[in-house]
PDB file of N, CA and C in Angstrom:
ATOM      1  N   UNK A   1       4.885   1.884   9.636  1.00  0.00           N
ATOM      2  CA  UNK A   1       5.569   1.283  10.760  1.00  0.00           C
ATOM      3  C   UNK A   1       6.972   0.901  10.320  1.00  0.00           C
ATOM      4  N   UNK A   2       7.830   0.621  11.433  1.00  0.00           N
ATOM      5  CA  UNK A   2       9.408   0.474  10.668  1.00  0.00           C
ATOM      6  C   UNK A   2       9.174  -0.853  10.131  1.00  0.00           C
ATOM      7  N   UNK A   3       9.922  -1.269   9.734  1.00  0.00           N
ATOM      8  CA  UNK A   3      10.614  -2.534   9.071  1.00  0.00           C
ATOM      9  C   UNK A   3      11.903  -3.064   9.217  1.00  0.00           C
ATOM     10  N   UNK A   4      12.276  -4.289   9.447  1.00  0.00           N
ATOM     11  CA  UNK A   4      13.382  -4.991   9.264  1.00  0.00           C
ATOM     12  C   UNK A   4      13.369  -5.680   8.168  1.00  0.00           C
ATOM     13  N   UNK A   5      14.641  -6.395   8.398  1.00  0.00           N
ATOM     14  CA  UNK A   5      14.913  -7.347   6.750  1.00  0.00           C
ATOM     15  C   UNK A   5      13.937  -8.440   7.068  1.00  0.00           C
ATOM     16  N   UNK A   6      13.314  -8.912   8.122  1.00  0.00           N
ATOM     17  CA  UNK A   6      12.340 -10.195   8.489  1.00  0.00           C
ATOM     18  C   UNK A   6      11.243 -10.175   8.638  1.00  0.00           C
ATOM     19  N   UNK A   7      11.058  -8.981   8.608  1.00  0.00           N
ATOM     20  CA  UNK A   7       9.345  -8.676   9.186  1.00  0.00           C
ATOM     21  C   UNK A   7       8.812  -7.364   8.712  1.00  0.00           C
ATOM     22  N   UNK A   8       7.341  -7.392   8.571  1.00  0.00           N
ATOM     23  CA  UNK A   8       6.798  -5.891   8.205  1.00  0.00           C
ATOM     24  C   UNK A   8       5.702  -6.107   9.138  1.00  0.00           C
ATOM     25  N   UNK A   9       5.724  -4.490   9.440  1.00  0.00           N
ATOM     26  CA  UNK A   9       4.329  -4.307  10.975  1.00  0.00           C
ATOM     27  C   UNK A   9       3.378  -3.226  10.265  1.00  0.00           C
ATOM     28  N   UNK A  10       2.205  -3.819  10.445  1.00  0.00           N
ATOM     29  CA  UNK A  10       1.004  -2.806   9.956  1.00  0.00           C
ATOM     30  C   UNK A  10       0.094  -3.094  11.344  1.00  0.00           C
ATOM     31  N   UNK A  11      -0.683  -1.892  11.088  1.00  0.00           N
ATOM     32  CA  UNK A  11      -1.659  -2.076  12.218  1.00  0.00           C
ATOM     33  C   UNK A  11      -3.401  -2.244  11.646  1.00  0.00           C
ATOM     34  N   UNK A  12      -3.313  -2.948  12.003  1.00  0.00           N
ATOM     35  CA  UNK A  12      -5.473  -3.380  11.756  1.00  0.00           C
ATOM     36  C   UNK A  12      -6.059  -3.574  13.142  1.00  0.00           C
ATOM     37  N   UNK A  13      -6.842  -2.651  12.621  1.00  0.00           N
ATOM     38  CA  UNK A  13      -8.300  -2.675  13.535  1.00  0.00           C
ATOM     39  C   UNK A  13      -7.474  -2.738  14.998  1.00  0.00           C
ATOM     40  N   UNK A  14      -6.631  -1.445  14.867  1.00  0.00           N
ATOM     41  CA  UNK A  14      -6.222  -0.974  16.303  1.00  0.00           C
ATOM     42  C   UNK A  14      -4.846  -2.177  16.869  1.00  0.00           C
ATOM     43  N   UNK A  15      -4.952  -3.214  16.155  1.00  0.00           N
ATOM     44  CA  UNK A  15      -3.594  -4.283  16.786  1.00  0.00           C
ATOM     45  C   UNK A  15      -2.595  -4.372  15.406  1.00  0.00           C
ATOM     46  N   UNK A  16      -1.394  -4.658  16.092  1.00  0.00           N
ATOM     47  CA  UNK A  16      -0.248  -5.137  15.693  1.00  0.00           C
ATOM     48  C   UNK A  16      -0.057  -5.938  14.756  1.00  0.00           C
ATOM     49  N   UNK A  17      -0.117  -5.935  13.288  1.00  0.00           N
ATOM     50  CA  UNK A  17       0.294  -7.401  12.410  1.00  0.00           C
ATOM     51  C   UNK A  17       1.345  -7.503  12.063  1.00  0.00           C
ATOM     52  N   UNK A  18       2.008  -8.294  12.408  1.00  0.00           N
ATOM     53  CA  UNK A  18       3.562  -8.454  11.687  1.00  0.00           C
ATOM     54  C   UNK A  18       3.511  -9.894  10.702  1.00  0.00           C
ATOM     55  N   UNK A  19       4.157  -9.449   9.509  1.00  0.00           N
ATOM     56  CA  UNK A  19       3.973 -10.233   8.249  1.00  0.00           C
ATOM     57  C   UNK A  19       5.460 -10.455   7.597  1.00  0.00           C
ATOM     58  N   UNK A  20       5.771 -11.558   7.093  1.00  0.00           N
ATOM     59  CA  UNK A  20       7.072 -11.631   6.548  1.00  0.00           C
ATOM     60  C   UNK A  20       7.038 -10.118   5.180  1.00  0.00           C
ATOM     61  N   UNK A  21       8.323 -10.252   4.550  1.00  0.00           N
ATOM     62  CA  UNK A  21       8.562  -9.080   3.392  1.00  0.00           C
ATOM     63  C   UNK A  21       8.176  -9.487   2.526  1.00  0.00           C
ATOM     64  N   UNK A  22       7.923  -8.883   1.549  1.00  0.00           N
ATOM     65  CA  UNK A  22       7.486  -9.637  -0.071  1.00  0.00           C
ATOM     66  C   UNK A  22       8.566 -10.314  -0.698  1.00  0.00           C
ATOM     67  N   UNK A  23       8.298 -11.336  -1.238  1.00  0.00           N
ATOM     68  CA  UNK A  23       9.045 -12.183  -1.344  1.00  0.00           C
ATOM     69  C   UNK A  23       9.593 -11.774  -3.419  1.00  0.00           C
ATOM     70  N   UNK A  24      10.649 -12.758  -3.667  1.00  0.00           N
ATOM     71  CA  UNK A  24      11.371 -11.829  -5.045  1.00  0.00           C
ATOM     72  C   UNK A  24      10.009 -11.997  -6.297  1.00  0.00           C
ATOM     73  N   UNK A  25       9.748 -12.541  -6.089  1.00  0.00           N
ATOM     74  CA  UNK A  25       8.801 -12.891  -7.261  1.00  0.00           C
ATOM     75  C   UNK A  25       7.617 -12.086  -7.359  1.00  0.00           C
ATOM     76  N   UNK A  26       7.116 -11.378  -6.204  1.00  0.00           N
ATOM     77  CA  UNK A  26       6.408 -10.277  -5.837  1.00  0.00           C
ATOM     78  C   UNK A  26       7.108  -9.203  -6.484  1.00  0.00           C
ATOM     79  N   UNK A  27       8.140  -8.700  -5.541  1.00  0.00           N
ATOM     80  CA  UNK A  27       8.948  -7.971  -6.242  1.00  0.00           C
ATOM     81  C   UNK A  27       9.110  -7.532  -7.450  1.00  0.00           C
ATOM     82  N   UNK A  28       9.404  -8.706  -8.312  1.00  0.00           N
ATOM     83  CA  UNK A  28       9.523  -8.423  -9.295  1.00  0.00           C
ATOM     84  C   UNK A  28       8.298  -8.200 -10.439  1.00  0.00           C
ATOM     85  N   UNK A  29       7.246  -8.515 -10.216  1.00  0.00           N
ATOM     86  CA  UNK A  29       5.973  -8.178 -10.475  1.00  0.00           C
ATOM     87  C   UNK A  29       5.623  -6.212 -10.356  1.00  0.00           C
ATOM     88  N   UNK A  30       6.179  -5.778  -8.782  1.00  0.00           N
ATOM     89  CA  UNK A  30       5.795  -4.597  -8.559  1.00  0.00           C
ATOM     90  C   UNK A  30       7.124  -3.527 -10.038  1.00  0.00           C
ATOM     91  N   UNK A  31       8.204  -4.416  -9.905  1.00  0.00           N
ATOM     92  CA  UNK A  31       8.976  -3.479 -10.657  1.00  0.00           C
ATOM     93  C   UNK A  31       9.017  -3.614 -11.760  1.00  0.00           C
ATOM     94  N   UNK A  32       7.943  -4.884 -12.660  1.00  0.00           N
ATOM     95  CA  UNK A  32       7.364  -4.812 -13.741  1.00  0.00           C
ATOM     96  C   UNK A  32       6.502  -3.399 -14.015  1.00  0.00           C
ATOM     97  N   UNK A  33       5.754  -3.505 -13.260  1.00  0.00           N
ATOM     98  CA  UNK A  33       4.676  -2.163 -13.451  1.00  0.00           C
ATOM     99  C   UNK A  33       5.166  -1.280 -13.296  1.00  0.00           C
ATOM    100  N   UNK A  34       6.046  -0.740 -12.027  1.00  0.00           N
ATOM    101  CA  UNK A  34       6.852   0.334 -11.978  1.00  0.00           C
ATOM    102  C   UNK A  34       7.550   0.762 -13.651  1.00  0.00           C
ATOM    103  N   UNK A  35       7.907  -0.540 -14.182  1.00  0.00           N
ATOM    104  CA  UNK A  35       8.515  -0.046 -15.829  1.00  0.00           C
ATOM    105  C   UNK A  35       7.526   0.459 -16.622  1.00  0.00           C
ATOM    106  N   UNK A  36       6.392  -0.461 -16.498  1.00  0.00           N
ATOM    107  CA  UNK A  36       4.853   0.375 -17.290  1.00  0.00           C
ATOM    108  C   UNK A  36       4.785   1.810 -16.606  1.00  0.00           C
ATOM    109  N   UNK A  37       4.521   2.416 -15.803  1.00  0.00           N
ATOM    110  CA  UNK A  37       4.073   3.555 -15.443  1.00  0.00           C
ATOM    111  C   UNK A  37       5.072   4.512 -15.506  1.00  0.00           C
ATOM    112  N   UNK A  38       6.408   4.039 -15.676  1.00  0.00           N
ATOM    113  CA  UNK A  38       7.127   5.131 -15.371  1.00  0.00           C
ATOM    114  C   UNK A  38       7.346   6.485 -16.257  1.00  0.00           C
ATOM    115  N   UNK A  39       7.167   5.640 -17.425  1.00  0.00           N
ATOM    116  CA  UNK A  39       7.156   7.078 -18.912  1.00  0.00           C
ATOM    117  C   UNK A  39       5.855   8.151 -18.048  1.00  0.00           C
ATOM    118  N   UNK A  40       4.653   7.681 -17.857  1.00  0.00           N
ATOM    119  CA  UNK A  40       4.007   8.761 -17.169  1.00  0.00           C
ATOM    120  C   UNK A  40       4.279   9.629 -16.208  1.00  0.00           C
ATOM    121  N   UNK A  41       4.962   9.585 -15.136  1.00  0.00           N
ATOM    122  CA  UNK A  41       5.145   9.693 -14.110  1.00  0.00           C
ATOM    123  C   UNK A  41       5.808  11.127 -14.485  1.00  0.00           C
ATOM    124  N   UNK A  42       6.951  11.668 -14.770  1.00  0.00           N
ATOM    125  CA  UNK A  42       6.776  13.081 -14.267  1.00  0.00           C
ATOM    126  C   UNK A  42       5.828  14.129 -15.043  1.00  0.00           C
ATOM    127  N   UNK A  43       5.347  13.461 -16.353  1.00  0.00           N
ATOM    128  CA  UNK A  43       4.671  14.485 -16.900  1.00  0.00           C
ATOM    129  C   UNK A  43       3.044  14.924 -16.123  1.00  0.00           C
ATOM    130  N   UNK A  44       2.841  13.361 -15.126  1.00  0.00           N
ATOM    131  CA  UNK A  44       1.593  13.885 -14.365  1.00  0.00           C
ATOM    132  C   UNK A  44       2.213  14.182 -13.168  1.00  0.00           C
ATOM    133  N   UNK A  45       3.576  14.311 -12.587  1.00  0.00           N
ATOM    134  CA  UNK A  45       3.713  14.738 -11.269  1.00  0.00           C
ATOM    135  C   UNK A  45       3.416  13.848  -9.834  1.00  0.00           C
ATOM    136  N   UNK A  46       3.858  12.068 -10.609  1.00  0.00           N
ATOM    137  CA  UNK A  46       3.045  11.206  -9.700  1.00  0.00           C
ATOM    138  C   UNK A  46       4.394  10.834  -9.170  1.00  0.00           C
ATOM    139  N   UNK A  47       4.390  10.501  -7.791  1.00  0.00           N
ATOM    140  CA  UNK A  47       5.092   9.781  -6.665  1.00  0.00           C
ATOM    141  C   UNK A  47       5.018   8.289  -6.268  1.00  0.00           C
ATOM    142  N   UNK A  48       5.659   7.297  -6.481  1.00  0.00           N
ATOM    143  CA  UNK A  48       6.065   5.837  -6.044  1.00  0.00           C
ATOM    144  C   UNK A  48       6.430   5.899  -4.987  1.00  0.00           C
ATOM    145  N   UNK A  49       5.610   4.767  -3.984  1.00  0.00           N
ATOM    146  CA  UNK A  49       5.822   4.809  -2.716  1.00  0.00           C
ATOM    147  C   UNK A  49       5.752   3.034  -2.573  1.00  0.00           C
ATOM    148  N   UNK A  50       6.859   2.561  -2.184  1.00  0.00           N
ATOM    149  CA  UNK A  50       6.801   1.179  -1.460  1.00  0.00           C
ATOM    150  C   UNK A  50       6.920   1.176   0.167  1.00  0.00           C
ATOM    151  N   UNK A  51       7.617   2.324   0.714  1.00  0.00           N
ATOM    152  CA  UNK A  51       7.402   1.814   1.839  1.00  0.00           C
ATOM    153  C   UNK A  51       6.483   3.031   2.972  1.00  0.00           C
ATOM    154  N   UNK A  52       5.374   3.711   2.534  1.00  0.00           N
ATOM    155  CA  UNK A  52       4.726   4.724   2.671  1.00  0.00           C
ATOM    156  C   UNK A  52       3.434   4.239   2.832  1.00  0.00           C
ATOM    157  N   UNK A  53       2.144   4.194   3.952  1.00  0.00           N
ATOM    158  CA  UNK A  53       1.119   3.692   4.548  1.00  0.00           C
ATOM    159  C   UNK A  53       0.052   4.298   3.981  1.00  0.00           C
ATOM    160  N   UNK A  54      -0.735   3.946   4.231  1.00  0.00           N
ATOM    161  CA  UNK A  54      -2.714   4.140   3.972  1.00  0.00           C
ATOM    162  C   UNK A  54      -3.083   4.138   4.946  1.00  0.00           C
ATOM    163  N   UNK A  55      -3.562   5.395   5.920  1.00  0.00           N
ATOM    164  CA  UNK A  55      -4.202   5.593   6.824  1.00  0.00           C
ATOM    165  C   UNK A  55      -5.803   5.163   6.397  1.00  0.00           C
ATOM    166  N   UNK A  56      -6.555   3.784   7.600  1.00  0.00           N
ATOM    167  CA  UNK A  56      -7.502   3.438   7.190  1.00  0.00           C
ATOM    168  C   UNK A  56      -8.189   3.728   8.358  1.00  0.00           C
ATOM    169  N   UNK A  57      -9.466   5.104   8.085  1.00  0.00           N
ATOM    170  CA  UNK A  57     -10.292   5.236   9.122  1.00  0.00           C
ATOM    171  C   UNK A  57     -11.221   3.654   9.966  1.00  0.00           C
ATOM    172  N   UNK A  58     -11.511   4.351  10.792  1.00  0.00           N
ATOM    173  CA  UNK A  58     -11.837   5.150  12.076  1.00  0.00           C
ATOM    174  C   UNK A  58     -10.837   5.103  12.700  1.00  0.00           C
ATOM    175  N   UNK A  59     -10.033   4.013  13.242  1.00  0.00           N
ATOM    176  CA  UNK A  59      -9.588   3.803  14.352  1.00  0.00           C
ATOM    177  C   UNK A  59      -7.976   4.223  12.981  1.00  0.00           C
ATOM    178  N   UNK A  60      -6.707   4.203  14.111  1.00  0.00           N
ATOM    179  CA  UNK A  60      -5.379   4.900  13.282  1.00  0.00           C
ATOM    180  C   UNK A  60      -4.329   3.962  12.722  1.00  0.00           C
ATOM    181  N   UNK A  61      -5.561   3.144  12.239  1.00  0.00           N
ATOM    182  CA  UNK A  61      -4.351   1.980  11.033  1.00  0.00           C
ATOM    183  C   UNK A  61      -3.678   2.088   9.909  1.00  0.00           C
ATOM    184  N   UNK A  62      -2.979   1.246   9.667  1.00  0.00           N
ATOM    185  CA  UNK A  62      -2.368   1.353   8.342  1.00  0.00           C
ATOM    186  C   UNK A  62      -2.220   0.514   7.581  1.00  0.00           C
ATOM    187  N   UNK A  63      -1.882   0.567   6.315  1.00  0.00           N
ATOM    188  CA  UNK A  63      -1.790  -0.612   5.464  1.00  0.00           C
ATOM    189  C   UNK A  63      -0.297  -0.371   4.960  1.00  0.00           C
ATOM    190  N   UNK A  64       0.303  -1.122   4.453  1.00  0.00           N
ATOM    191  CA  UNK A  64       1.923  -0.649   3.555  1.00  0.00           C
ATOM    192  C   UNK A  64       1.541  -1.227   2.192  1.00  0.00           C
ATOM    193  N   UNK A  65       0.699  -0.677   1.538  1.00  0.00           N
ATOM    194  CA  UNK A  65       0.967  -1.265  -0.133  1.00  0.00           C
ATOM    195  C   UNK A  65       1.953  -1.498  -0.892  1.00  0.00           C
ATOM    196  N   UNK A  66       2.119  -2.871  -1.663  1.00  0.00           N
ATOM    197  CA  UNK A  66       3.239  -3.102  -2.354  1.00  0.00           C
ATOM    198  C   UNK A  66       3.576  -2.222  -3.285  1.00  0.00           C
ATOM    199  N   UNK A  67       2.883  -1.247  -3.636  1.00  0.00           N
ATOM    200  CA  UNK A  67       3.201   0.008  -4.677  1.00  0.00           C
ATOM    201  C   UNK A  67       2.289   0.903  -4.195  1.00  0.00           C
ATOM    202  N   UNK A  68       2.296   2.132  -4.470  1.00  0.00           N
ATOM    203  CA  UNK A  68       1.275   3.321  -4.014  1.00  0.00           C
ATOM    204  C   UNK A  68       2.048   4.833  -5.039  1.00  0.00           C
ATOM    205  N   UNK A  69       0.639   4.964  -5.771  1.00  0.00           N
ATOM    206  CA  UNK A  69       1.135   6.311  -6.459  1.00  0.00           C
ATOM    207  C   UNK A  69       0.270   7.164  -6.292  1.00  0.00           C
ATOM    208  N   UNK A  70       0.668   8.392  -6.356  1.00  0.00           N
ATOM    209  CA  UNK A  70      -0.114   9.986  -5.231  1.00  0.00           C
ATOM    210  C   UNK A  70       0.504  11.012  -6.429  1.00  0.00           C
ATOM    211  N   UNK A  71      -0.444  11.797  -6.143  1.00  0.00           N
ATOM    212  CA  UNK A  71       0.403  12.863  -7.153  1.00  0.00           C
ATOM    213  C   UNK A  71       1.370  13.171  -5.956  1.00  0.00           C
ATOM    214  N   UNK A  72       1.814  14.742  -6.257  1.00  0.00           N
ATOM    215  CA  UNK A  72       3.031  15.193  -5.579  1.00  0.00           C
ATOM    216  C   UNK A  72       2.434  15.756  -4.221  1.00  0.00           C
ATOM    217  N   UNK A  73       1.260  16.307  -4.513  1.00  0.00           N
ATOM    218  CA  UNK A  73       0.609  16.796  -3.073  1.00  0.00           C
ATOM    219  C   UNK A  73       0.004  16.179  -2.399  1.00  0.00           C
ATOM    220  N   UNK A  74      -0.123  14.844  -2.367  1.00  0.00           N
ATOM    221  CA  UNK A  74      -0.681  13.787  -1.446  1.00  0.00           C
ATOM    222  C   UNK A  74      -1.101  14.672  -0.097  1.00  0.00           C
ATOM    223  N   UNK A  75      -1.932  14.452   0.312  1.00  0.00           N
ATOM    224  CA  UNK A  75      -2.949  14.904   1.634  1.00  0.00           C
ATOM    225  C   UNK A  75      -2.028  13.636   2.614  1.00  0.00           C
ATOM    226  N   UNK A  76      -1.258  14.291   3.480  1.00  0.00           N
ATOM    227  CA  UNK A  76      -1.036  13.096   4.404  1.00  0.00           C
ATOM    228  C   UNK A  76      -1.367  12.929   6.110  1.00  0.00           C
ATOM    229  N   UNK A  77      -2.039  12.058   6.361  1.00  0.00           N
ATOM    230  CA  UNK A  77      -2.543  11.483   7.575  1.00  0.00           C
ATOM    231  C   UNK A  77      -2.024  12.447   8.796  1.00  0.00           C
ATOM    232  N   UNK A  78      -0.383  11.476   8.609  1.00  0.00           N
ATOM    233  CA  UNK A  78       0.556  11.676   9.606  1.00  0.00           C
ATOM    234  C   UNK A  78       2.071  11.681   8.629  1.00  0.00           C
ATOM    235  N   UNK A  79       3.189  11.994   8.910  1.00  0.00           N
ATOM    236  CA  UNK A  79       4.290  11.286   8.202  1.00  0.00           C
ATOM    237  C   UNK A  79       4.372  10.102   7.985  1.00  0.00           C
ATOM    238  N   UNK A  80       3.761   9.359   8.721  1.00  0.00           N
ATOM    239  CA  UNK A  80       3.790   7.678   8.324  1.00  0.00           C
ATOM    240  C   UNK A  80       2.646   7.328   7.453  1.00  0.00           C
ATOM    241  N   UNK A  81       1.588   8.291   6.897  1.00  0.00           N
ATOM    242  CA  UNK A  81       0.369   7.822   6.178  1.00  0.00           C
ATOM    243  C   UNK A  81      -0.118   8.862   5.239  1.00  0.00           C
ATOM    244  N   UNK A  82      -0.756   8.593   4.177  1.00  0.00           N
ATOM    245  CA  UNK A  82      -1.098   9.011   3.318  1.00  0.00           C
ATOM    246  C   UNK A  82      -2.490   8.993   3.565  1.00  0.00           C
ATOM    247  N   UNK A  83      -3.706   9.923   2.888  1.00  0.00           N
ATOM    248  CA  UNK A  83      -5.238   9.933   3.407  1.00  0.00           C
ATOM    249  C   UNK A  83      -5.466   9.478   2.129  1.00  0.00           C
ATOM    250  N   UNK A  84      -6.076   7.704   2.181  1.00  0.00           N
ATOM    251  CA  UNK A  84      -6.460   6.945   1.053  1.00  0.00           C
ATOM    252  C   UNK A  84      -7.475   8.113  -0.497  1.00  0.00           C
ATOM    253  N   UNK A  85      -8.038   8.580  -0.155  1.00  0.00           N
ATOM    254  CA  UNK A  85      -8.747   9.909  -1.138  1.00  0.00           C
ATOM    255  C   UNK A  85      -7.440   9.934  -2.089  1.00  0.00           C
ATOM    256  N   UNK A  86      -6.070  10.508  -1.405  1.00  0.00           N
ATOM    257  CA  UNK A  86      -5.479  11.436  -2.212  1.00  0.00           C
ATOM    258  C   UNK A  86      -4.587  10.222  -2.981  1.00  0.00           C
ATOM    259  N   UNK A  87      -4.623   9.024  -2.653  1.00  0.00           N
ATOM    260  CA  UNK A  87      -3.818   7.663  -3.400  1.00  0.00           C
ATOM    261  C   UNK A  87      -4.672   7.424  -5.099  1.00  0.00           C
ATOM    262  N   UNK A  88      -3.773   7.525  -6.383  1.00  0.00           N
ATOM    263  CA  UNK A  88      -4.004   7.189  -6.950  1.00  0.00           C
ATOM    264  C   UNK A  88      -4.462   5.780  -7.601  1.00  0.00           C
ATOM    265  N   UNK A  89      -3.107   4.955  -6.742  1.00  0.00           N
ATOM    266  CA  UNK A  89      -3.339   3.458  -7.294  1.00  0.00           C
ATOM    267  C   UNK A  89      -2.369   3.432  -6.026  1.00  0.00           C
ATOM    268  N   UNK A  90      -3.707   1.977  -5.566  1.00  0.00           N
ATOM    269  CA  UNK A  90      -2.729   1.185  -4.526  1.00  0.00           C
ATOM    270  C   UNK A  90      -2.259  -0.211  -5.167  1.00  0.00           C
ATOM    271  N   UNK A  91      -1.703  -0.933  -5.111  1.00  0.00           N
ATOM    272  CA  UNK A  91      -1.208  -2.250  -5.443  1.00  0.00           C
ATOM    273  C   UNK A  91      -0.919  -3.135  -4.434  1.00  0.00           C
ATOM    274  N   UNK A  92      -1.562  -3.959  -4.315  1.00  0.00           N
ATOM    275  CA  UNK A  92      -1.418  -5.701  -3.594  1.00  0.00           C
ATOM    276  C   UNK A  92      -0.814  -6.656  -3.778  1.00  0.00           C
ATOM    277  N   UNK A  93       0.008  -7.325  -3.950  1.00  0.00           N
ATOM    278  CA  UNK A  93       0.217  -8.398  -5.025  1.00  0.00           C
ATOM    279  C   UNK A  93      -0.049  -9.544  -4.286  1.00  0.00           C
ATOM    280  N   UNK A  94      -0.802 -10.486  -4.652  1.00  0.00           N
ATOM    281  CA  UNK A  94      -1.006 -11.364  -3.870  1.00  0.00           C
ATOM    282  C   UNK A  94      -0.472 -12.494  -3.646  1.00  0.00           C
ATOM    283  N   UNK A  95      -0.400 -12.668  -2.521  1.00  0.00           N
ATOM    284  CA  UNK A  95       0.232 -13.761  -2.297  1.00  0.00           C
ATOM    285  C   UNK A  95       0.803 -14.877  -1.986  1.00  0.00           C
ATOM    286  N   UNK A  96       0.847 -16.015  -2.274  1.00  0.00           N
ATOM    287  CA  UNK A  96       0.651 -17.413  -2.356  1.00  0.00           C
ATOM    288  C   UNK A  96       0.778 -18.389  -1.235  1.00  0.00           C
ATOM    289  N   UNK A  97      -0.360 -18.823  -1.009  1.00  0.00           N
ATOM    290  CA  UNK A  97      -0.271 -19.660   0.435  1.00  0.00           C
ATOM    291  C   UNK A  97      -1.985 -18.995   1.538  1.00  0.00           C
ATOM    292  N   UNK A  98      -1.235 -18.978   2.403  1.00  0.00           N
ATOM    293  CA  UNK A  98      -2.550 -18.968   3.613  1.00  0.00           C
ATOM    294  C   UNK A  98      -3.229 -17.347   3.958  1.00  0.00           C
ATOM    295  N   UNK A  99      -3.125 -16.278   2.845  1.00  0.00           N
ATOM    296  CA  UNK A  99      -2.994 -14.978   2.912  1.00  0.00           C
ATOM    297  C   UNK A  99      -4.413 -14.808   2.029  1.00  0.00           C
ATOM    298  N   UNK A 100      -4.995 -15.904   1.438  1.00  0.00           N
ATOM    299  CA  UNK A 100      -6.126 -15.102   0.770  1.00  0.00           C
ATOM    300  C   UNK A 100      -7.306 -14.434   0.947  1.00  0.00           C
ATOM    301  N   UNK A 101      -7.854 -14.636   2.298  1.00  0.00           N
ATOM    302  CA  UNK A 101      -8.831 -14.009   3.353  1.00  0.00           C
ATOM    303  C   UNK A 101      -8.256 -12.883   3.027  1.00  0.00           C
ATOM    304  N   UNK A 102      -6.858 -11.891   3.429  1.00  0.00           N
ATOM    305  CA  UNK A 102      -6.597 -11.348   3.816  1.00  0.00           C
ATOM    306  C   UNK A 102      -6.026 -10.255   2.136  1.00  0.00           C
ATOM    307  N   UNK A 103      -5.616 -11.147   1.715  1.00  0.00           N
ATOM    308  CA  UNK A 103      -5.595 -10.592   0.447  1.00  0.00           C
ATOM    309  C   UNK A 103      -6.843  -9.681  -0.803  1.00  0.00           C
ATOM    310  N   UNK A 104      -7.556 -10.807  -0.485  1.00  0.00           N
ATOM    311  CA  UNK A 104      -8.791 -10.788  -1.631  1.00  0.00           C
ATOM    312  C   UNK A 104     -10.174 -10.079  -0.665  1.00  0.00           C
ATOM    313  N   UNK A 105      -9.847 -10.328   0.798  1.00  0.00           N
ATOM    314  CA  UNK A 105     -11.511  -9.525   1.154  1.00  0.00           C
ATOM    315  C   UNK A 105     -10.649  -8.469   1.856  1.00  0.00           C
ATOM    316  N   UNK A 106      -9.953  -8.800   3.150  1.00  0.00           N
ATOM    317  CA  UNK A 106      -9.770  -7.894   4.213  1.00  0.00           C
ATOM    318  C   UNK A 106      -8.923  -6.399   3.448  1.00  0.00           C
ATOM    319  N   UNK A 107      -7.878  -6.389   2.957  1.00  0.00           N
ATOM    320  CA  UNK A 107      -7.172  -5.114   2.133  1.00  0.00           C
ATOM    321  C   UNK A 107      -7.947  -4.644   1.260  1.00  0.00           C
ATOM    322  N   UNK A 108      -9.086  -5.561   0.121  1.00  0.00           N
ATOM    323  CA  UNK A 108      -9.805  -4.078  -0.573  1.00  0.00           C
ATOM    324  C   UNK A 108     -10.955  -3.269   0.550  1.00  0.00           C
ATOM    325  N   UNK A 109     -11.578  -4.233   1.642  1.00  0.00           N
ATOM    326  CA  UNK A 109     -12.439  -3.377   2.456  1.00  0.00           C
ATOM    327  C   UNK A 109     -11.609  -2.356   2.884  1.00  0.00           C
ATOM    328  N   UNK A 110     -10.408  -2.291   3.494  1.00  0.00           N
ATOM    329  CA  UNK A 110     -10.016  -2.008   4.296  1.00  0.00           C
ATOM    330  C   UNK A 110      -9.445  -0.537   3.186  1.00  0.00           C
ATOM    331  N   UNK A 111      -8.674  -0.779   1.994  1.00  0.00           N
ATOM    332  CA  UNK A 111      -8.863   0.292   1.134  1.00  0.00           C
ATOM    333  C   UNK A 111     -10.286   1.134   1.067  1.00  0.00           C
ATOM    334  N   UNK A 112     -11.219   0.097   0.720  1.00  0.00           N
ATOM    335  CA  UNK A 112     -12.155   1.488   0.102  1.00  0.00           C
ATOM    336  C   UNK A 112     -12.902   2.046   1.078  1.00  0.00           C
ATOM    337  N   UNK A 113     -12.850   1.907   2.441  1.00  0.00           N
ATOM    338  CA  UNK A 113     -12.865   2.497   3.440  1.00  0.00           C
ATOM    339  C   UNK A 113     -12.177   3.537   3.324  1.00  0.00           C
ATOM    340  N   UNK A 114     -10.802   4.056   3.151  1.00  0.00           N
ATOM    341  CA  UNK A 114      -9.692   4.731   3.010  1.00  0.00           C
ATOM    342  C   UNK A 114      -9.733   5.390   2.182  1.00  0.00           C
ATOM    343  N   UNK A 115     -11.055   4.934   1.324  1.00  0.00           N
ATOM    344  CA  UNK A 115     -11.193   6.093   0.202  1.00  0.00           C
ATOM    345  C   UNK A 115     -10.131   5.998  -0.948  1.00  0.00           C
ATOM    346  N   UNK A 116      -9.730   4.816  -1.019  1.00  0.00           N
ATOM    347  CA  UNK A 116      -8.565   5.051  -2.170  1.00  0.00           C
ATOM    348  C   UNK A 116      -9.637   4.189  -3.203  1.00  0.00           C
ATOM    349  N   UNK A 117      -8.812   4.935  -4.868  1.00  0.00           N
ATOM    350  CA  UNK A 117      -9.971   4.448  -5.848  1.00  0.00           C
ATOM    351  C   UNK A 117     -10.080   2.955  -6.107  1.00  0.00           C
ATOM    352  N   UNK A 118     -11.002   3.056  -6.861  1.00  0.00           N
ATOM    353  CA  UNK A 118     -11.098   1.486  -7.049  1.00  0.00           C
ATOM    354  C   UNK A 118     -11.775   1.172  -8.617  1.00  0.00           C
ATOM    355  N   UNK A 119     -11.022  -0.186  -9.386  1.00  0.00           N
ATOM    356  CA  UNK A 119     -11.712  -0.024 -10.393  1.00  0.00           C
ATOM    357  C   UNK A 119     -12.738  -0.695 -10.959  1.00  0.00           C
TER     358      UNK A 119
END
């Protein structure tokens, strides 16, 4: 879904969520790891995606993971989604305050539904 500088829109279970952006300290967490993984990355042919979705069956939702790596041929949904199967690693970062329902149960169901791995 698009994005502004104030808001991010995902869709669950068929409705509208709009959520503030990740905040710097998140951030900077995701571009920690981004430094870990990156020596790998072209020798396996893997793709970084921050602002690229997880199509989560049945109904035509999405998730926006704070990181998402696919090889190069990712199986995709739609242009706006990726088919969770072909996601290597999704990333969450969680985060602090009134989000942990949503953090800790609702996004991994809602992943491994989507078929993305899990460890």
């Amino acid at each position: 879904m698009p994005t502004s500088t104030d808001r991010c829109y995902k869709i669950r279970l068929g409705q509208v969520v709009v959520s503030p952006p990740m905040g710097r300290k998140s951030a900077d967490i995701v571009d920690r790891l981004c430094d870990v993984l990156y020596p790998l990355k072209p020798a396996n042919g893997w793709r970084f995606y921050q602002c690229w979705g997880v199509h989560i069956p049945p109904l035509p939702d999405l998730r926006l993971p704070d990181l998402m790596v696919t090889p190069d041929a990712a199986e995709q949904y739609d242009d706006m989604r990726v088919r969770g199967h072909s996601a290597l690693l999704v990333v969450e970062v969680c985060s602090p305050g009134g989000t942990r329902v949503v953090d800790w149960r609702e996004k991994p169901l809602d992943y491994a539904r989507a078929g993305c791995p899990s460890s």
